[in-house]
Protein backbone atom coordinates (compact mmCIF):
# COMPACT_ATOMS: atom_id res chain seq x y z
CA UNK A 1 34.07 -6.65 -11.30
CA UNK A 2 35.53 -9.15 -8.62
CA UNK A 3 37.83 -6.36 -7.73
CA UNK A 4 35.46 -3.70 -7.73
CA UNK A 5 33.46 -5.62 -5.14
CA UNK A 6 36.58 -6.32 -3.03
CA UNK A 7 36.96 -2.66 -2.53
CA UNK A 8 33.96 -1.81 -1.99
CA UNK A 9 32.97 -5.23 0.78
CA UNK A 10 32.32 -2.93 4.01
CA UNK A 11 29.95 -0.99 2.61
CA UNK A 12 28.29 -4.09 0.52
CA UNK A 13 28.55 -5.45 4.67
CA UNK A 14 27.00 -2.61 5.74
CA UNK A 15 24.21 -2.04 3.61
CA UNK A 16 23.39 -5.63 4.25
CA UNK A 17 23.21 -5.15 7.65
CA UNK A 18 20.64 -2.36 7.43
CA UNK A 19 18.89 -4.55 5.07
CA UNK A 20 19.15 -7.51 7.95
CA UNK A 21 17.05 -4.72 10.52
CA UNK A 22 15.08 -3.95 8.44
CA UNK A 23 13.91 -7.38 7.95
CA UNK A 24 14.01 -7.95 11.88
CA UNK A 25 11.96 -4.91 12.84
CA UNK A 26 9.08 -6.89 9.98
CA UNK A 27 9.77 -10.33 11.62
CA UNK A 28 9.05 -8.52 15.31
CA UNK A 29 6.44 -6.07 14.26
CA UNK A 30 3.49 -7.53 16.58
CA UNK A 31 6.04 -7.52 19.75
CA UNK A 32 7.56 -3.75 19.26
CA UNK A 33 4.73 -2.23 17.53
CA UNK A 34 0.97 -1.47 19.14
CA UNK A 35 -1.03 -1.46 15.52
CA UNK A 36 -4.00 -3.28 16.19
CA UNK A 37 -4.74 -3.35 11.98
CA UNK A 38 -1.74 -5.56 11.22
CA UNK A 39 -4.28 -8.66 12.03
CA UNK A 40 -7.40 -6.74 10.54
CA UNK A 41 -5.61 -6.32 7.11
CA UNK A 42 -4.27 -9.86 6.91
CA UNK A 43 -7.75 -11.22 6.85
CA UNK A 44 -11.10 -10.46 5.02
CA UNK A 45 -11.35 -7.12 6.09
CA UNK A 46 -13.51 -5.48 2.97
CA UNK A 47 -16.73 -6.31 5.54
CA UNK A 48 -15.34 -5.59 8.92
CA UNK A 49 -15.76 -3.15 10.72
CA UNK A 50 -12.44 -1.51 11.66
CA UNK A 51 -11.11 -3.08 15.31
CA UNK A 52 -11.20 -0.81 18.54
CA UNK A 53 -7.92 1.24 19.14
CA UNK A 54 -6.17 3.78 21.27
CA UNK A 55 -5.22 6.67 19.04
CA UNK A 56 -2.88 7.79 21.03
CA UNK A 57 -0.99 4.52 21.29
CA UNK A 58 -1.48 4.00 17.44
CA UNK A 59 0.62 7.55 16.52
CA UNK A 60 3.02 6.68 18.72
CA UNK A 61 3.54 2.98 17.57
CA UNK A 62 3.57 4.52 13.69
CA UNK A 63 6.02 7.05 14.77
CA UNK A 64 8.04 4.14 16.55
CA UNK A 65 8.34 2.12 13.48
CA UNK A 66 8.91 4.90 10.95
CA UNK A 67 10.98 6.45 12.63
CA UNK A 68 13.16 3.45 12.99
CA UNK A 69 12.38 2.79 9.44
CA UNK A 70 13.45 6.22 8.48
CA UNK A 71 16.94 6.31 10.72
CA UNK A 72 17.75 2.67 8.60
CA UNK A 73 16.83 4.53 5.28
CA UNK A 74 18.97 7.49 6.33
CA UNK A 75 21.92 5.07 7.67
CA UNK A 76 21.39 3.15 3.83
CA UNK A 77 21.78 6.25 1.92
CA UNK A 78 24.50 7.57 4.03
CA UNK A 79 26.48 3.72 3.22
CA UNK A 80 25.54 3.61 -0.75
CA UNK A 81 26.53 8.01 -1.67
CA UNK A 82 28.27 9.38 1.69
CA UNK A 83 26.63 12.55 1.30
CA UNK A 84 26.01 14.64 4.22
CA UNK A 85 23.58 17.06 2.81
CA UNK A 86 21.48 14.15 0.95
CA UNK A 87 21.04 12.74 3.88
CA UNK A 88 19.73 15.77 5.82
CA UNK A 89 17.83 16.41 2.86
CA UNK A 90 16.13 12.90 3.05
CA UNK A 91 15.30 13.62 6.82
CA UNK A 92 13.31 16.27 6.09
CA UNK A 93 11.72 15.17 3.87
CA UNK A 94 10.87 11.68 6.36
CA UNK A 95 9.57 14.50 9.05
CA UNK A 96 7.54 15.83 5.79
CA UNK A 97 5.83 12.55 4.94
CA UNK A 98 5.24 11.91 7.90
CA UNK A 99 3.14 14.78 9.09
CA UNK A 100 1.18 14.91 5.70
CA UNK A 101 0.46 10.96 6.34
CA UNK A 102 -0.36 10.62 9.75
CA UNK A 103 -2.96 13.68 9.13
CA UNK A 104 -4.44 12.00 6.38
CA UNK A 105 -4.35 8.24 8.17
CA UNK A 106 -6.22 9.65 11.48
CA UNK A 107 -8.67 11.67 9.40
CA UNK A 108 -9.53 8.49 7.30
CA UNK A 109 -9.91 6.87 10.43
CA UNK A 110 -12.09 9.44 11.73
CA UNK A 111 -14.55 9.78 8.78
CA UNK A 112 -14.52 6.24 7.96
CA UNK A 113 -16.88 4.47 5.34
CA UNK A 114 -16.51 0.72 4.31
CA UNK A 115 -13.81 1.28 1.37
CA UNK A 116 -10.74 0.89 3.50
CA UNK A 117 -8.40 0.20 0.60
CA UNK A 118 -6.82 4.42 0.94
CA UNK A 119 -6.56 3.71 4.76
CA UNK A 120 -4.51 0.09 3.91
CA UNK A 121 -2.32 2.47 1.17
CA UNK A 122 -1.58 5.17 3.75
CA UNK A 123 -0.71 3.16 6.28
CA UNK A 124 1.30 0.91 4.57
CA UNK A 125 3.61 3.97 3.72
CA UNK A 126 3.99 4.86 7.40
CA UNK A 127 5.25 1.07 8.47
CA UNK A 128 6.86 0.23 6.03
CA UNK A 129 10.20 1.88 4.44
CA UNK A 130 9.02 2.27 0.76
CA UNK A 131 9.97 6.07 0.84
CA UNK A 132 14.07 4.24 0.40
CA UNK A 133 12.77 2.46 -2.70
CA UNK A 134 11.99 5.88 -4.15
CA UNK A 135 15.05 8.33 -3.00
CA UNK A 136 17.65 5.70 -3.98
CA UNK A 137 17.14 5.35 -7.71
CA UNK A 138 15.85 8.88 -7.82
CA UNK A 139 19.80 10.24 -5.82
CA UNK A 140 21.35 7.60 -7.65
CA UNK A 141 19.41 9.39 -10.94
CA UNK A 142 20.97 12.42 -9.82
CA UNK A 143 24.65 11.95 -8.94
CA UNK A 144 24.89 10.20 -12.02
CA UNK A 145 23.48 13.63 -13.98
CA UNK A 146 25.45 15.71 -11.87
CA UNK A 147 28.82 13.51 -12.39
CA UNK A 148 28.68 14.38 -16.37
């Protein structure tokens, strides 16, 4: 096992290092980011009404942060299988998601009511990199299928 780590250390290094921005672009969200709900949803939100933004500067904070999010997934992938087409494949799929969520997130915003729990959800999936916690186990899933 010892061994089997030595030979594998830069891309254990590497993958820790996209780990390591990930965790920076969290620690600095508030100076990089304009998303005027990070403070609403950290406090007692379920009778607020939703804070004043800019829409404009909202979609292009979220597609700031995920798309920085989604260039660190890609990078991650691309360090744990180096494969070229599951990469591209995952970037489409990131351009996908993030159509389909940013409709749905500005149309919750638009017809809003007082149960903001699907507008916390949909959000959270657009600044945050969850989508990486999905494709790795599920490509891992499948080179190990294909490898047999």
């Amino acid at each position: 096992m010892v061994k089997n780590l030595l030979q594998n250390k830069g891309k254990i290094v590497l993958g820790l290092l996209v780990i390591f921005l990930f965790a920076l672009i969290r620690e600095y969200e508030t100076q990089l980011f304009y998303d005027p709900f990070l403070s609403f949803f950290k406090g007692d939100y379920a009778n607020s009404p939703l804070p004043k933004y800019d829409s404009f500067c909202l979609f292009f904070g979220l597609l700031f942060r995920y798309g920085l999010n989604s260039l660190l997934s890609l990078a991650l992938l691309y360090v744990l299988f180096k494969d070229l087409d599951m990469v591209q494949f995952s970037g489409i799929l990131f351009v996908v998601f993030f159509v389909l969520l940013v409709v749905v997130l500005f149309c919750l915003l638009s017809f809003q009511n007082q149960n903001y729990l699907l507008l916390f959800y949909v959000r959270r999936f657009l600044i945050q990199p969850i989508f990486i916690l999905l494709f790795i186990p599920g490509f891992y899933y499948q080179k190990m299928k294909s490898n047999k």
